[in-house]
C-alpha atoms as a PDB file:
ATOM      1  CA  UNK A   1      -3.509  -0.253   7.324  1.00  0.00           C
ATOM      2  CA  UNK A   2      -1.007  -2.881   8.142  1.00  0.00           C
ATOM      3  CA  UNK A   3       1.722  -3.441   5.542  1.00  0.00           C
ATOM      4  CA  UNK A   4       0.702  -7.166   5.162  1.00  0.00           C
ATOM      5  CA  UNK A   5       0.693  -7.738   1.403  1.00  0.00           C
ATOM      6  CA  UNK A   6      -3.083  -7.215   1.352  1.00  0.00           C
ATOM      7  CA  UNK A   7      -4.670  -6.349  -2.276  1.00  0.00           C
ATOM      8  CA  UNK A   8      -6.646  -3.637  -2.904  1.00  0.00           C
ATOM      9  CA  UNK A   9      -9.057  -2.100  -5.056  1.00  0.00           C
ATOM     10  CA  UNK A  10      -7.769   0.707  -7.247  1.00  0.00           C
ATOM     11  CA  UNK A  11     -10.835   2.439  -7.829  1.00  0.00           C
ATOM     12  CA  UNK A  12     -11.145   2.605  -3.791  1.00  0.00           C
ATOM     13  CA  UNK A  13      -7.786   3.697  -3.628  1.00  0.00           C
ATOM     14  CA  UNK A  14      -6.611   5.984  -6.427  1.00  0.00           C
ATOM     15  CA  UNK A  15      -3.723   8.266  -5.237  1.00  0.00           C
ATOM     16  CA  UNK A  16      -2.449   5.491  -3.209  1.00  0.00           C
ATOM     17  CA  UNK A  17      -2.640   3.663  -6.494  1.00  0.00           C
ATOM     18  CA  UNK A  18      -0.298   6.556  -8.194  1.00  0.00           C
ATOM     19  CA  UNK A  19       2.353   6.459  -5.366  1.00  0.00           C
ATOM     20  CA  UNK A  20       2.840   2.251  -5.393  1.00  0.00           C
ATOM     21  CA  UNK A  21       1.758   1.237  -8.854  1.00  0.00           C
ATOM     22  CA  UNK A  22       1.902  -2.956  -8.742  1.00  0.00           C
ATOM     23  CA  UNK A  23       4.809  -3.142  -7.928  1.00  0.00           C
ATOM     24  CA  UNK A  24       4.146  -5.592  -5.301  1.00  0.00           C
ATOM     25  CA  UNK A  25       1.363  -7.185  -6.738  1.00  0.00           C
ATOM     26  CA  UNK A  26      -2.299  -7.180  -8.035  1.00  0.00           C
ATOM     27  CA  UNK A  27      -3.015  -7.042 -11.948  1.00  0.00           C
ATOM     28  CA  UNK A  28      -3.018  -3.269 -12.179  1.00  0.00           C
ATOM     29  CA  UNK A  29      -6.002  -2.632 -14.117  1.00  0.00           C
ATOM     30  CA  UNK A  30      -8.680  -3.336 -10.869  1.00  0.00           C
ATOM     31  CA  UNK A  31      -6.154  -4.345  -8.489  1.00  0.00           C
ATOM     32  CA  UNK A  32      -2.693  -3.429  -6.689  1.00  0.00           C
ATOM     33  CA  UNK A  33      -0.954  -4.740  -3.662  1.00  0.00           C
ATOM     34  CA  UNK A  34       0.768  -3.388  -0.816  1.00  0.00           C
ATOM     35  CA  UNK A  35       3.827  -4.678   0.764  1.00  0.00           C
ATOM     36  CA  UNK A  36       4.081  -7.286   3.096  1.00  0.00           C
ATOM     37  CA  UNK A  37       6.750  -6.437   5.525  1.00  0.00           C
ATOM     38  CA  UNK A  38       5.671  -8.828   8.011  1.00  0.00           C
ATOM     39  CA  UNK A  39       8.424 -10.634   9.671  1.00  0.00           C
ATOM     40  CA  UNK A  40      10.679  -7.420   8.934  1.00  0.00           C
ATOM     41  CA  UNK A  41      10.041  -5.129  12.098  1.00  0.00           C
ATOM     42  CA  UNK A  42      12.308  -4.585  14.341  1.00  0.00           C
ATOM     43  CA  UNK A  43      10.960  -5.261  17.494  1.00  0.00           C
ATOM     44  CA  UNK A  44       7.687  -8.030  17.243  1.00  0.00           C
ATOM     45  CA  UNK A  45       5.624  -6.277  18.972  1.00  0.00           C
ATOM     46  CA  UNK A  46       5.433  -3.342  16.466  1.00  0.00           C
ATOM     47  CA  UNK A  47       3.974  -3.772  12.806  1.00  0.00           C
ATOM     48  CA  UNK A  48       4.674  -1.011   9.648  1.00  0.00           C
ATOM     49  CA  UNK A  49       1.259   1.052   8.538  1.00  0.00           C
ATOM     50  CA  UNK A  50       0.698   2.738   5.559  1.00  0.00           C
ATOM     51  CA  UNK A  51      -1.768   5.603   4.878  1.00  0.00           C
ATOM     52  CA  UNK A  52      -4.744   5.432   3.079  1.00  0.00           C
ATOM     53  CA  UNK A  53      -6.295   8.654   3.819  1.00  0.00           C
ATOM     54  CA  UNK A  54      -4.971  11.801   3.555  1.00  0.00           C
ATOM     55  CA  UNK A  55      -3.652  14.551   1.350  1.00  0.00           C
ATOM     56  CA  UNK A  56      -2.311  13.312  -1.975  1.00  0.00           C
ATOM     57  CA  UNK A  57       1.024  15.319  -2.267  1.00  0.00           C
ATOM     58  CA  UNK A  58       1.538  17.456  -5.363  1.00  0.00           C
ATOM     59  CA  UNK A  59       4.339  16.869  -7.838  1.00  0.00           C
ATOM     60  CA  UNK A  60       5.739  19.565  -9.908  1.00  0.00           C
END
């Protein structure tokens, strides 16, 4: 998904949830943000993606 700020559901997005927190933005009960970094690449033709599938790392 395209690091664009976009808010997201937490129940449709638990672990990525635990890694981000809202930090950059949403309420944090339903709803957390990612980042926008739109604007910041550096080259315009690229964009910055973050995961939303995958293996949820474990912590010790």
């Amino acid at each position: 998904m395209p690091c664009e700020g976009q808010v997201l559901q937490i129940v449709q997005n638990q672990a990525l949830f635990a890694l981000l927190g809202n930090i950059y933005g949403g309420d944090g009960r339903t709803t957390f943000a990612i980042p926008n970094l739109k604007g910041s690449e550096p080259n315009p033709a690229t964009k910055y993606y973050i995961a939303t599938q995958g293996i949820f790392p474990q912590r010790d």
